[in-house]
PDB file of N, CA and C in Angstrom:
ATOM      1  N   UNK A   1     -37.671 -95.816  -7.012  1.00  0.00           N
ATOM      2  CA  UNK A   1     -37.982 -94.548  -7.625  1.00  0.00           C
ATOM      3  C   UNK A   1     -37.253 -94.441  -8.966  1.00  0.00           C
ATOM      4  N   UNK A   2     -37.898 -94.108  -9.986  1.00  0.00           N
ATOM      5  CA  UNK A   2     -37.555 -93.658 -11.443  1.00  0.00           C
ATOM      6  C   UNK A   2     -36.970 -92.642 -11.608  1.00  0.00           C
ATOM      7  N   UNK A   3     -35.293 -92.722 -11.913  1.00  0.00           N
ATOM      8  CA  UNK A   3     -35.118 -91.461 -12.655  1.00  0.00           C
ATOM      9  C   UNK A   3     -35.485 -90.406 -13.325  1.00  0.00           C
ATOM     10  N   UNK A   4     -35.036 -89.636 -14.169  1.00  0.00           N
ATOM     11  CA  UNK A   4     -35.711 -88.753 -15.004  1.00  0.00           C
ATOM     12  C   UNK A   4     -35.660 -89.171 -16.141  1.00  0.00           C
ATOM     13  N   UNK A   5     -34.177 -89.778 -16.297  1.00  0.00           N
ATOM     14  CA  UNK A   5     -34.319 -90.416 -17.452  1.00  0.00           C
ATOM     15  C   UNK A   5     -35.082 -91.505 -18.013  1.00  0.00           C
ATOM     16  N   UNK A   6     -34.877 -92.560 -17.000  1.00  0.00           N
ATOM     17  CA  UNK A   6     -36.005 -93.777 -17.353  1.00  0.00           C
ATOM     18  C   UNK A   6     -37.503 -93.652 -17.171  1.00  0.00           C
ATOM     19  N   UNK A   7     -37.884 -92.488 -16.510  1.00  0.00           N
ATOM     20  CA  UNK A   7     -38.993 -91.795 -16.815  1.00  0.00           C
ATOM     21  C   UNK A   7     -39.160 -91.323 -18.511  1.00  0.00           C
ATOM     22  N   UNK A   8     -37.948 -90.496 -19.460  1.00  0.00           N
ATOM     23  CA  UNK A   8     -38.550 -90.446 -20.337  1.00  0.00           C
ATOM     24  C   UNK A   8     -38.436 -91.142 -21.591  1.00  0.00           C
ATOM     25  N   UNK A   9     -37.756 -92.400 -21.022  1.00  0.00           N
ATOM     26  CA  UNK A   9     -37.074 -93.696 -21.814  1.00  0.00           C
ATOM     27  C   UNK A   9     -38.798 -94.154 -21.891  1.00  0.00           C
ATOM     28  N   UNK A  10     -39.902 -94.176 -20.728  1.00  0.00           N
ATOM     29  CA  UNK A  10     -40.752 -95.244 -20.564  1.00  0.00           C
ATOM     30  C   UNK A  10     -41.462 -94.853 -21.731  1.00  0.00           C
ATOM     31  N   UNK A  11     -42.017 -93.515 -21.345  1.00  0.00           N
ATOM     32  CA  UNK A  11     -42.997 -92.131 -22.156  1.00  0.00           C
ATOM     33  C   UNK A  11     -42.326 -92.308 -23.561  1.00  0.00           C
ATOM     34  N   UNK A  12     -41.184 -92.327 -23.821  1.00  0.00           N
ATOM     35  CA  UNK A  12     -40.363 -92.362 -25.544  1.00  0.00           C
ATOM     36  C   UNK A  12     -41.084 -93.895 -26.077  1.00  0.00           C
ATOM     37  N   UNK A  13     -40.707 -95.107 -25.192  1.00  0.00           N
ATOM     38  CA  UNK A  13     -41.487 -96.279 -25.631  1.00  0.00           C
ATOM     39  C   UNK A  13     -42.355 -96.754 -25.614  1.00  0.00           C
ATOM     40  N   UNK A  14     -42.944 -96.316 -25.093  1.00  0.00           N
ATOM     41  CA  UNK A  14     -44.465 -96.543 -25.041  1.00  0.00           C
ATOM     42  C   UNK A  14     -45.580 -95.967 -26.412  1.00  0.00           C
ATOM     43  N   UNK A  15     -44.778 -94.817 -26.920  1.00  0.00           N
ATOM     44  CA  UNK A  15     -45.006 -94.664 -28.283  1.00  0.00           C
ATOM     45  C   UNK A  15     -44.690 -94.174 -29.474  1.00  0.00           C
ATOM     46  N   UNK A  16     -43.525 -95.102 -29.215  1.00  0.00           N
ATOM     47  CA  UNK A  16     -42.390 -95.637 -30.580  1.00  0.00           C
ATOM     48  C   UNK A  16     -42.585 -97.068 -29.988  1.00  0.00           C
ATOM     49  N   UNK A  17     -42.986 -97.647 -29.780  1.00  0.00           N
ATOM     50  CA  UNK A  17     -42.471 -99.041 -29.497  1.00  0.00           C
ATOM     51  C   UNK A  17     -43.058 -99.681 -30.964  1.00  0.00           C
ATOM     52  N   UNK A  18     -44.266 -99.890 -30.881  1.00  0.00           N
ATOM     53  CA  UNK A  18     -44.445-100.015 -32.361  1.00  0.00           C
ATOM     54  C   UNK A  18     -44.010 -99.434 -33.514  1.00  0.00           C
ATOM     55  N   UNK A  19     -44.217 -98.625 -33.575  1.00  0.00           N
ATOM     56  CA  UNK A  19     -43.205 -98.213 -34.494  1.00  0.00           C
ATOM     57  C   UNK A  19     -41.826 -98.532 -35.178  1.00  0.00           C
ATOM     58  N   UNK A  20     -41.405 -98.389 -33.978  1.00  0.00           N
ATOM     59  CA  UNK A  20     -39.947 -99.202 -34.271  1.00  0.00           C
ATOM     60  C   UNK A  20     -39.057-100.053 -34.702  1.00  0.00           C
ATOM     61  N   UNK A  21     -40.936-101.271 -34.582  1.00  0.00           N
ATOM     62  CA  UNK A  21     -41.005-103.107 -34.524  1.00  0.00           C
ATOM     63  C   UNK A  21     -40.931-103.317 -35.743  1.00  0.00           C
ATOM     64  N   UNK A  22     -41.441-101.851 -36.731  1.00  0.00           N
ATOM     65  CA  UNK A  22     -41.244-102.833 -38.176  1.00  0.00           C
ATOM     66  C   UNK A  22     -40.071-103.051 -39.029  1.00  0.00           C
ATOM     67  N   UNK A  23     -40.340-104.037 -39.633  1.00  0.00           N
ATOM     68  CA  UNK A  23     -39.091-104.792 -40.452  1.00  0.00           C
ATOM     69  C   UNK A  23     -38.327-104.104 -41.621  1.00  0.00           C
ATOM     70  N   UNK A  24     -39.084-103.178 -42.150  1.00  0.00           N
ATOM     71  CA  UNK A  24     -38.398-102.307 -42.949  1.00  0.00           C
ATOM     72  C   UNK A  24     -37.729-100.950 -42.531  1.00  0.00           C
ATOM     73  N   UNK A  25     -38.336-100.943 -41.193  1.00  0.00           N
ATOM     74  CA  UNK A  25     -37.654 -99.688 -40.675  1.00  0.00           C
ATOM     75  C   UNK A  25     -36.393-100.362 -40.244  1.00  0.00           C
ATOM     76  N   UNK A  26     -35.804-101.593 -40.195  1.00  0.00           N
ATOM     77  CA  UNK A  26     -34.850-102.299 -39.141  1.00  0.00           C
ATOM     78  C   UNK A  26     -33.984-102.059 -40.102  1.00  0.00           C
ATOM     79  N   UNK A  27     -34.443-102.317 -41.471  1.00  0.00           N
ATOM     80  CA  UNK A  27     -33.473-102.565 -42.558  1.00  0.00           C
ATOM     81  C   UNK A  27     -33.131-100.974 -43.206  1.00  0.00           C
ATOM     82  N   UNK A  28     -33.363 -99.714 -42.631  1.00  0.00           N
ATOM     83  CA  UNK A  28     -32.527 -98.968 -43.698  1.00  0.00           C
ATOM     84  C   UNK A  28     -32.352 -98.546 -42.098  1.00  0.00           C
ATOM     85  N   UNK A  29     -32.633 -98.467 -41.017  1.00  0.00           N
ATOM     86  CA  UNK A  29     -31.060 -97.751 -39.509  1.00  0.00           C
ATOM     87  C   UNK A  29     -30.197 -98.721 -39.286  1.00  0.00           C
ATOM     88  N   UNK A  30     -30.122-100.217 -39.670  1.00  0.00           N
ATOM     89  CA  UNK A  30     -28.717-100.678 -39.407  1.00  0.00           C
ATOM     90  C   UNK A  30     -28.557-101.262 -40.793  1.00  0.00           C
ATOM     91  N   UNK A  31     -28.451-100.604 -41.725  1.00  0.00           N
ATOM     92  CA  UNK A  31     -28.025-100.355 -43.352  1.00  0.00           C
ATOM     93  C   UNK A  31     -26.757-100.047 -42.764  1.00  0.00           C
ATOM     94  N   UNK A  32     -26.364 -98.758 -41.708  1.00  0.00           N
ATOM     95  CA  UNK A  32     -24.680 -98.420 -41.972  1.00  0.00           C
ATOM     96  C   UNK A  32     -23.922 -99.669 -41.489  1.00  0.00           C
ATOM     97  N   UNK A  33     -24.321 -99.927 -40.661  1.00  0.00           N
ATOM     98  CA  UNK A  33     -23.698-101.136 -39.441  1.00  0.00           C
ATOM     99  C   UNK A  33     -23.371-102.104 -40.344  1.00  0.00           C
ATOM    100  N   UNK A  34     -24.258-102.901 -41.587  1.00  0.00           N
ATOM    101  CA  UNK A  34     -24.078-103.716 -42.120  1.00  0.00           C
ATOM    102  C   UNK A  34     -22.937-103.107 -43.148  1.00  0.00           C
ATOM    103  N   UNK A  35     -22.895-101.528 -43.712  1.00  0.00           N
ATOM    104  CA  UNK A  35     -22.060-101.439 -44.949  1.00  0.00           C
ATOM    105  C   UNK A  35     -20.346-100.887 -44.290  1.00  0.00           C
ATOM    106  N   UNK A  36     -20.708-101.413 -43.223  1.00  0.00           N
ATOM    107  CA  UNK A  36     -19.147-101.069 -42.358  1.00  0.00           C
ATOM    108  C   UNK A  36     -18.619-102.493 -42.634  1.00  0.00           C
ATOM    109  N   UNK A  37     -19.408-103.294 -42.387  1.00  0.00           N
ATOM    110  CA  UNK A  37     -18.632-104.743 -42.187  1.00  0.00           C
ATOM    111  C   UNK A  37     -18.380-105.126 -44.023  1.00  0.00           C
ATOM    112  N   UNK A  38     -19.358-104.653 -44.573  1.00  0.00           N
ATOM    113  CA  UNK A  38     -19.047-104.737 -45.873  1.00  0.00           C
ATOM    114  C   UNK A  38     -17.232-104.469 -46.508  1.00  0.00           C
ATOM    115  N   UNK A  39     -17.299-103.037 -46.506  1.00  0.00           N
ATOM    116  CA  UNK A  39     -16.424-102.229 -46.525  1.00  0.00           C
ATOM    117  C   UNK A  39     -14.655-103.266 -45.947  1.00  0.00           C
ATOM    118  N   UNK A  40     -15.608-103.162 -44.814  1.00  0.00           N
ATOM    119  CA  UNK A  40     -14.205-104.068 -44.359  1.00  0.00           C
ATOM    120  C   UNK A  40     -13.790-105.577 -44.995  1.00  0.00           C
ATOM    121  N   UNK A  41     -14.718-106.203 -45.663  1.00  0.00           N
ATOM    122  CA  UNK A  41     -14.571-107.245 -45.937  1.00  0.00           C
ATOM    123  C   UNK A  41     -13.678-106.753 -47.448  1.00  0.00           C
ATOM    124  N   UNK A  42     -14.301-106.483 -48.333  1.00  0.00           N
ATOM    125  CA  UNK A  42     -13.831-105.655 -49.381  1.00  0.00           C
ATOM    126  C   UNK A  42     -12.402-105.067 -49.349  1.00  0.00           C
ATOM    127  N   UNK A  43     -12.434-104.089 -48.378  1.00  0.00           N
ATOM    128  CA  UNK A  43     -11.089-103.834 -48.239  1.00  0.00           C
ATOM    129  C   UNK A  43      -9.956-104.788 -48.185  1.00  0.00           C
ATOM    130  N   UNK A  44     -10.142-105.916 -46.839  1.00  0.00           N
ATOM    131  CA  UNK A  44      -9.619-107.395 -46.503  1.00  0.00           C
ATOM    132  C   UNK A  44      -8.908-108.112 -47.990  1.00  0.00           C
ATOM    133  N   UNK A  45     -10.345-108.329 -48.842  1.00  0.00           N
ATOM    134  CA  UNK A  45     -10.009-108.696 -50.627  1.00  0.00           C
ATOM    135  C   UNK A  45      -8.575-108.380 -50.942  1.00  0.00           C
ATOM    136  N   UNK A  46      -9.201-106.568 -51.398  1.00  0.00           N
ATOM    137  CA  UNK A  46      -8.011-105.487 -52.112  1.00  0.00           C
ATOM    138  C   UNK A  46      -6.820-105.529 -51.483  1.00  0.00           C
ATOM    139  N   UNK A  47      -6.888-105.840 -49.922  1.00  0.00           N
ATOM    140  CA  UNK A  47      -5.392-105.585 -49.631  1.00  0.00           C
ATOM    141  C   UNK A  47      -4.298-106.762 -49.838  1.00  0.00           C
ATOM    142  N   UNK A  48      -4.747-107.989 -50.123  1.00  0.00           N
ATOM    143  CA  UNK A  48      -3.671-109.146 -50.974  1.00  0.00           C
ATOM    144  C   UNK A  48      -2.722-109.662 -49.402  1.00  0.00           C
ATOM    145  N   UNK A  49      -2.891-109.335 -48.222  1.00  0.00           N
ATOM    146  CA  UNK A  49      -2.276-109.704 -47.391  1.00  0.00           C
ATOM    147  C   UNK A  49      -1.640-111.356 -47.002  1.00  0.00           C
ATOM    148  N   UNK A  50      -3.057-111.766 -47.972  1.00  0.00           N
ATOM    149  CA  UNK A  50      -3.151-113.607 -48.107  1.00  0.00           C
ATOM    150  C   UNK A  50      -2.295-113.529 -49.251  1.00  0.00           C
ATOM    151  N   UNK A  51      -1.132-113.983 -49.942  1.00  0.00           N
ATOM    152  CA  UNK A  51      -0.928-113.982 -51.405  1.00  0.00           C
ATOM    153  C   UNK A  51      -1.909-115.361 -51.923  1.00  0.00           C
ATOM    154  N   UNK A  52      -2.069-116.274 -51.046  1.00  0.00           N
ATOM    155  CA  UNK A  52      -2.306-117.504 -52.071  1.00  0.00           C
ATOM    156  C   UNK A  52      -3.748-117.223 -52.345  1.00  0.00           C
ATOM    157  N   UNK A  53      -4.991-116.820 -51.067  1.00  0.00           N
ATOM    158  CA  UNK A  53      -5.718-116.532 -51.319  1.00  0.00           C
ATOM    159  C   UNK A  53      -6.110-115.543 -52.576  1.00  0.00           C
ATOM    160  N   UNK A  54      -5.066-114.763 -52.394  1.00  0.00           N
ATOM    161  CA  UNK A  54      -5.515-113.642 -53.482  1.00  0.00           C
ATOM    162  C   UNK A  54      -5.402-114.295 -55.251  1.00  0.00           C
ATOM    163  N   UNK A  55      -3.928-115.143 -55.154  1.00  0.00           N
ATOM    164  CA  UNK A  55      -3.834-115.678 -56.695  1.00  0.00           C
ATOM    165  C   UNK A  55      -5.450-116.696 -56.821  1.00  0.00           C
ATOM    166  N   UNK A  56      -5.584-117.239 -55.924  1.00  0.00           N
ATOM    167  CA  UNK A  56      -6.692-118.186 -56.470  1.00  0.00           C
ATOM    168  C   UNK A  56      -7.786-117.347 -56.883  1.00  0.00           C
ATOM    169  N   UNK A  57      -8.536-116.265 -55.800  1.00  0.00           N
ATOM    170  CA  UNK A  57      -9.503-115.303 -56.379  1.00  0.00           C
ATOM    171  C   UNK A  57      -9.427-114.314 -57.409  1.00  0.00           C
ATOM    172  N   UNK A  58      -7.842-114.353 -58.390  1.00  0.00           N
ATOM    173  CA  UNK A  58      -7.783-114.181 -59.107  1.00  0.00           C
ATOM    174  C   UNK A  58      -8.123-114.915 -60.386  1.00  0.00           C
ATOM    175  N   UNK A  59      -7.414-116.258 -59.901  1.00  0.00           N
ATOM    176  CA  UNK A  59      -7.563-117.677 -60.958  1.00  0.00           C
ATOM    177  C   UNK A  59      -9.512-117.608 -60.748  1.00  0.00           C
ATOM    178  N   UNK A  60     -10.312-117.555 -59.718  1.00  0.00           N
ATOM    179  CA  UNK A  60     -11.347-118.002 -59.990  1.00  0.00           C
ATOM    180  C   UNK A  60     -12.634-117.216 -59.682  1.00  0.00           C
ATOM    181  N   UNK A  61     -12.361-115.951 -59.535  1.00  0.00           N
ATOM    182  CA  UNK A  61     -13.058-115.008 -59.044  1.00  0.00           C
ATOM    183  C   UNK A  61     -14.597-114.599 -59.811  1.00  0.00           C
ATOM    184  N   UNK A  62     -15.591-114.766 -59.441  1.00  0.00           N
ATOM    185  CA  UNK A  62     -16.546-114.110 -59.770  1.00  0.00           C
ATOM    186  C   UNK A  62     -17.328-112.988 -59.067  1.00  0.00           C
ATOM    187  N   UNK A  63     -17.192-112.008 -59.930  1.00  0.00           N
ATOM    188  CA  UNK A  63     -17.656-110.673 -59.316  1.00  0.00           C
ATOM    189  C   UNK A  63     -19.108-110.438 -58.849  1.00  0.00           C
ATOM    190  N   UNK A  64     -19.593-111.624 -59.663  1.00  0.00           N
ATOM    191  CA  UNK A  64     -21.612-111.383 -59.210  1.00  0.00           C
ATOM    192  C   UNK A  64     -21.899-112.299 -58.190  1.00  0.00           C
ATOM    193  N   UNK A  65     -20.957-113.347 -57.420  1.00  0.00           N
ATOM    194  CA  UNK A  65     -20.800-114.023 -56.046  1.00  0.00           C
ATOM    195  C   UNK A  65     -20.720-112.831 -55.343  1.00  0.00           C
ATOM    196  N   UNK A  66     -19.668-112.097 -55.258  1.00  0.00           N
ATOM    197  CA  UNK A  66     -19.383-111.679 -54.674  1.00  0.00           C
ATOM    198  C   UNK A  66     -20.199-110.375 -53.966  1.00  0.00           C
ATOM    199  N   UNK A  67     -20.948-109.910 -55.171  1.00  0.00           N
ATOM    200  CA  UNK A  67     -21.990-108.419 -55.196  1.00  0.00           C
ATOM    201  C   UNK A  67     -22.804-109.216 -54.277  1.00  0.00           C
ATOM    202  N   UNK A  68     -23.533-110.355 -54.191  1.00  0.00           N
ATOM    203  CA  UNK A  68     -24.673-111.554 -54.091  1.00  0.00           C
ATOM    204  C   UNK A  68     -24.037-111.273 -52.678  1.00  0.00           C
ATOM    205  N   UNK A  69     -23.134-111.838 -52.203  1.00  0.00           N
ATOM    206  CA  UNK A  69     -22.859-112.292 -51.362  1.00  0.00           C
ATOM    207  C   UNK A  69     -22.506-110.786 -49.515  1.00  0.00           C
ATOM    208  N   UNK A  70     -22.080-109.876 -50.450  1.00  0.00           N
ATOM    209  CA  UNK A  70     -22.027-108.785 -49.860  1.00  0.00           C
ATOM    210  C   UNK A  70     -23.343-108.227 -49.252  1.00  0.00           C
ATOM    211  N   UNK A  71     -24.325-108.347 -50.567  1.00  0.00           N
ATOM    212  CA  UNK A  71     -25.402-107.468 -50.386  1.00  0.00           C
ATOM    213  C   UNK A  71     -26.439-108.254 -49.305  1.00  0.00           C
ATOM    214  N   UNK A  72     -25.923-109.800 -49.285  1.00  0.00           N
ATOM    215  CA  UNK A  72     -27.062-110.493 -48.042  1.00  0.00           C
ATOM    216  C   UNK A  72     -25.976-110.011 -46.649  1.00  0.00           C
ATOM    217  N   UNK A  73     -24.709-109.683 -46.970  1.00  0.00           N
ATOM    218  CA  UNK A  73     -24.522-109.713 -45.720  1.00  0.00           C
ATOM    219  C   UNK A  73     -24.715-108.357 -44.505  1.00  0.00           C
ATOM    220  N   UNK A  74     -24.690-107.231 -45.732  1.00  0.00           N
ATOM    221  CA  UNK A  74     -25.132-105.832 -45.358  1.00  0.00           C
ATOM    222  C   UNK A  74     -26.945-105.956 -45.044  1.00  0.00           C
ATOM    223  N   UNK A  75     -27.407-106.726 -45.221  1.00  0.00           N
ATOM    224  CA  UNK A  75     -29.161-106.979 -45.389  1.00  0.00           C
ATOM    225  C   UNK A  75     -29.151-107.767 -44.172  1.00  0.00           C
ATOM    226  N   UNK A  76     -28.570-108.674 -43.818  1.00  0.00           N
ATOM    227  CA  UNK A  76     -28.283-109.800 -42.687  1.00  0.00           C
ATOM    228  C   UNK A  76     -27.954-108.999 -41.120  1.00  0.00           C
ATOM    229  N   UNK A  77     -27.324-108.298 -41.386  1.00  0.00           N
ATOM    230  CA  UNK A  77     -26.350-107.057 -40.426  1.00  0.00           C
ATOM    231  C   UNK A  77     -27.546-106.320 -40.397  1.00  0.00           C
ATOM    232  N   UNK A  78     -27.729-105.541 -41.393  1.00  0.00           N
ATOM    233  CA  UNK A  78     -28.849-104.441 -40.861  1.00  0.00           C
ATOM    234  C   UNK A  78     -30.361-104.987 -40.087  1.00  0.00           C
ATOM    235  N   UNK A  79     -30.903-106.087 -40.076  1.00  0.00           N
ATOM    236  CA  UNK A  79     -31.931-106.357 -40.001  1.00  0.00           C
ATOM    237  C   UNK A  79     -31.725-106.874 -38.503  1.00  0.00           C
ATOM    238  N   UNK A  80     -30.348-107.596 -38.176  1.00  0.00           N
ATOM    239  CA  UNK A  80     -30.031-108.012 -36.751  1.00  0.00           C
ATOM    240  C   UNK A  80     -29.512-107.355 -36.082  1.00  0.00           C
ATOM    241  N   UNK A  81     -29.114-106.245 -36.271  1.00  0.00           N
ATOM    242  CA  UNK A  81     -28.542-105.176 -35.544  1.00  0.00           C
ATOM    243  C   UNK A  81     -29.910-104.707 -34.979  1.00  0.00           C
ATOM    244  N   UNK A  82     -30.246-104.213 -35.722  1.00  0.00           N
ATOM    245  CA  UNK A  82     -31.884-103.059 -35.402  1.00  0.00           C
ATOM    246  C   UNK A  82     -32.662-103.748 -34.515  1.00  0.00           C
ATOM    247  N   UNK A  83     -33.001-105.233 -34.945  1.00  0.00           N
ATOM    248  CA  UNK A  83     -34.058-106.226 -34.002  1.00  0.00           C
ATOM    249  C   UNK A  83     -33.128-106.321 -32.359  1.00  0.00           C
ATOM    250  N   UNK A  84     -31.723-106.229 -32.993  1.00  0.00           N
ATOM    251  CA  UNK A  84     -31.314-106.708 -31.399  1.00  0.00           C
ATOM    252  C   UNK A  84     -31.478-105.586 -30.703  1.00  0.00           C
ATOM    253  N   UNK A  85     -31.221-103.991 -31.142  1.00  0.00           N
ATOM    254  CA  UNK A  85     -31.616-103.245 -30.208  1.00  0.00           C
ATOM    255  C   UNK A  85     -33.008-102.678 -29.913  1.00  0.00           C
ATOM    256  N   UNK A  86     -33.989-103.222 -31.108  1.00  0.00           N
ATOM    257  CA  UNK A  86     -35.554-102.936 -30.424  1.00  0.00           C
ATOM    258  C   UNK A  86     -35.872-104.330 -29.453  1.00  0.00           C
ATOM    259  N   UNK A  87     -35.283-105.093 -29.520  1.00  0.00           N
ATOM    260  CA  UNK A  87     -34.964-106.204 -27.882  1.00  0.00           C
ATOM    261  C   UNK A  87     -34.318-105.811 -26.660  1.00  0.00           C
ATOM    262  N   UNK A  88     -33.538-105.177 -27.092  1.00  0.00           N
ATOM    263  CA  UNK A  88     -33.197-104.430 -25.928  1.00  0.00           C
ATOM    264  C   UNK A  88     -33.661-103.872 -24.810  1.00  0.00           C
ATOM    265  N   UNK A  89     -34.392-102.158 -25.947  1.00  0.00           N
ATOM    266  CA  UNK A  89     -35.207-101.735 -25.455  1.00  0.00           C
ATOM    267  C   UNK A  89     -36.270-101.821 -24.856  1.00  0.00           C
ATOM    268  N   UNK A  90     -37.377-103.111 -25.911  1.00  0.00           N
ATOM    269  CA  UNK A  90     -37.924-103.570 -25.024  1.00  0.00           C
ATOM    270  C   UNK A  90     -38.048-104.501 -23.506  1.00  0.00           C
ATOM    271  N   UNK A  91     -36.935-104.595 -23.497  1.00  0.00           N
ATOM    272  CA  UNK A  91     -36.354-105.475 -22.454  1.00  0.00           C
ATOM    273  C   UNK A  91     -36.095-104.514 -20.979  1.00  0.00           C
ATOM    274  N   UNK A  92     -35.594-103.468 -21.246  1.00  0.00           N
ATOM    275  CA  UNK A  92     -34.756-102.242 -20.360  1.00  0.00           C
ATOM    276  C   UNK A  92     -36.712-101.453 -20.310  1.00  0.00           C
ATOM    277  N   UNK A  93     -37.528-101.429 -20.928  1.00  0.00           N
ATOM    278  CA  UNK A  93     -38.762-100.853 -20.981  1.00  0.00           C
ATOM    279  C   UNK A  93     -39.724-102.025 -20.010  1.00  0.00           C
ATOM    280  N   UNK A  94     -39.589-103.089 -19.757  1.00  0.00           N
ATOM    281  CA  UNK A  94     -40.260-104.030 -19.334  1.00  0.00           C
ATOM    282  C   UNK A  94     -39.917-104.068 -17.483  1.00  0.00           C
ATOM    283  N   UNK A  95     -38.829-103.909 -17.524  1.00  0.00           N
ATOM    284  CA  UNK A  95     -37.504-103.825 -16.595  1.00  0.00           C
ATOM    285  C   UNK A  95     -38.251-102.780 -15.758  1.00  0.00           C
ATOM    286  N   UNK A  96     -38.323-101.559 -16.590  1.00  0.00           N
ATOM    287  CA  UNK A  96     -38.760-100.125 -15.904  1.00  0.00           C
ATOM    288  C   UNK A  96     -40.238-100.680 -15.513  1.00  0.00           C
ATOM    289  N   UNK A  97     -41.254-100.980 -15.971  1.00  0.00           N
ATOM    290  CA  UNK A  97     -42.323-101.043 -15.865  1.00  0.00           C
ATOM    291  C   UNK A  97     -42.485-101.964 -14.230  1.00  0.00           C
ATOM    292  N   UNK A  98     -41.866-102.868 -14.457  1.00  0.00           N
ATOM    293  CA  UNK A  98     -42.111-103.506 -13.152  1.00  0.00           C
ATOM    294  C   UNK A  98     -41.271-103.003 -11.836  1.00  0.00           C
ATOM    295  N   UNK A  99     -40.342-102.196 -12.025  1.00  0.00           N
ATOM    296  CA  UNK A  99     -39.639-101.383 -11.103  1.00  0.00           C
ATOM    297  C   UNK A  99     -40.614-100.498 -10.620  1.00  0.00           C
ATOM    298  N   UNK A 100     -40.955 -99.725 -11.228  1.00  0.00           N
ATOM    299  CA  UNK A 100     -42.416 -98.619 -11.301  1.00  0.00           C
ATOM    300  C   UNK A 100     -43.776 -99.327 -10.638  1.00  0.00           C
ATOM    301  N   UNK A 101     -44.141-100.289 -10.918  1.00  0.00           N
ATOM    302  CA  UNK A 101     -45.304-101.003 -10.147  1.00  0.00           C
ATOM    303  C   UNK A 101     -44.868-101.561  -8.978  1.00  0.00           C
ATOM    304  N   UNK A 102     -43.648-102.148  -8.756  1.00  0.00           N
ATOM    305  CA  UNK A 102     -42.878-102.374  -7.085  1.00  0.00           C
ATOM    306  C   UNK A 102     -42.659-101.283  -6.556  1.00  0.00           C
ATOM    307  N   UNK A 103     -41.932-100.083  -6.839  1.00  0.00           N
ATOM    308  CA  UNK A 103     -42.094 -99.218  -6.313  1.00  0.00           C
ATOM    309  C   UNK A 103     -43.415 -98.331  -5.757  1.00  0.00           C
ATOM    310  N   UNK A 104     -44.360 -98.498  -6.246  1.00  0.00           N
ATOM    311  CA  UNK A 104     -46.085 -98.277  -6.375  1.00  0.00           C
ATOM    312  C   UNK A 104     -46.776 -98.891  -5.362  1.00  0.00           C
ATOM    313  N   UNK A 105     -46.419-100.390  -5.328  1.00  0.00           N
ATOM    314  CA  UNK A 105     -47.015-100.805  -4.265  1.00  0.00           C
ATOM    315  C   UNK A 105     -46.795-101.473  -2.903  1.00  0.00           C
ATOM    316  N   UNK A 106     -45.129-101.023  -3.325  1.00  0.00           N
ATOM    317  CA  UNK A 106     -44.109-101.098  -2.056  1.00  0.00           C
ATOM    318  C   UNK A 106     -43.853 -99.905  -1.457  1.00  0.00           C
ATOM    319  N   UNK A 107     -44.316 -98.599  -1.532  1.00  0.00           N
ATOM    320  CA  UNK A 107     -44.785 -97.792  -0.635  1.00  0.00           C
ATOM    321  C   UNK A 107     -45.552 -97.604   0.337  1.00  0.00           C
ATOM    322  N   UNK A 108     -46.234 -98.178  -0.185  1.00  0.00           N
ATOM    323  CA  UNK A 108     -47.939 -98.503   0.538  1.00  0.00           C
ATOM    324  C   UNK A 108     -47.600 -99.460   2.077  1.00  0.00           C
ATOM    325  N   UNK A 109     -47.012-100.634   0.993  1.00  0.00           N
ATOM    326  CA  UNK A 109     -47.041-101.601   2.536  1.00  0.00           C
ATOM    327  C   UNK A 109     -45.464-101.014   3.297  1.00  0.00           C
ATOM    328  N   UNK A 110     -44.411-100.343   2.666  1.00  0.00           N
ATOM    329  CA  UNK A 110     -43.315-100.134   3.971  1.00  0.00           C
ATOM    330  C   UNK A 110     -43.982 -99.089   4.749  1.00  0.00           C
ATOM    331  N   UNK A 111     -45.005 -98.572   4.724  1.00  0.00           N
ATOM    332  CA  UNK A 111     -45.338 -97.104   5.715  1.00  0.00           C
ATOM    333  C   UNK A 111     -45.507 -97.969   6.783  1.00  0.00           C
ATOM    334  N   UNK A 112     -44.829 -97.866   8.313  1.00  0.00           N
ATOM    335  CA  UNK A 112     -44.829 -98.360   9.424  1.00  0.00           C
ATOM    336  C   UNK A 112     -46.215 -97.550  10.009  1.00  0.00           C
ATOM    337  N   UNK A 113     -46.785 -98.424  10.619  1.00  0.00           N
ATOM    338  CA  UNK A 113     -48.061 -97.926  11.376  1.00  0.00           C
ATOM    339  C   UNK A 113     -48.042 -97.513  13.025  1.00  0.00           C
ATOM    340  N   UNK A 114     -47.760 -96.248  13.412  1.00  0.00           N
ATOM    341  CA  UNK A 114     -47.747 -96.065  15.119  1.00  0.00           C
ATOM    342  C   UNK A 114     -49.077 -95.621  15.325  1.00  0.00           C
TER     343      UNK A 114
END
């Protein structure tokens, strides 16, 4: 038997599921996810905790690597974040579906016959 909730988890995916699937929608809801790890990397830089690291990216630093390099990784993050949780879902939605059809037609045959 189906909760209430995974009752309206099924009804929610069933139409958003498409929706959901596309690739540009993946890329601006895990936009934050990716500009957290950003952030942190950045920060990591500024804070000089490495000294040697830091003198060399001083001695050899280029700032448009670095923009380059940020911006695939916030783009990289957002696009695998989002896909992994419309996998999820569809996964936990697939899950329900066949719970729901065992339950359906495993009623039928446990009714004992007197």
């Amino acid at each position: 038997m189906l909760t209430k909730r995974e009752e309206k988890f099924l009804a929610y995916w069933e139409t958003n599921r498409e929706k959901e699937k596309r690739s540009l929608r993946f890329l601006f809801i895990g936009l934050p996810i990716g500009f957290l790890i950003a952030i942190g990397i950045i920060l990591s830089l500024m804070s000089g905790w490495y000294e040697r690291a830091t003198m060399v990216a001083n001695s050899q630093f280029n700032p448009v690597v670095l923009i380059i390099a940020i911006l695939a990784i916030v783009v990289f993050f957002g696009i695998f974040y989002k896909k992994y949780r419309w996998d999820m879902n569809d996964q936990y939605y697939r899950e329900l579906l066949a719970k729901k059809r065992k339950d359906e037609s495993g009623d039928a045959a446990e009714k004992p016959i007197l």
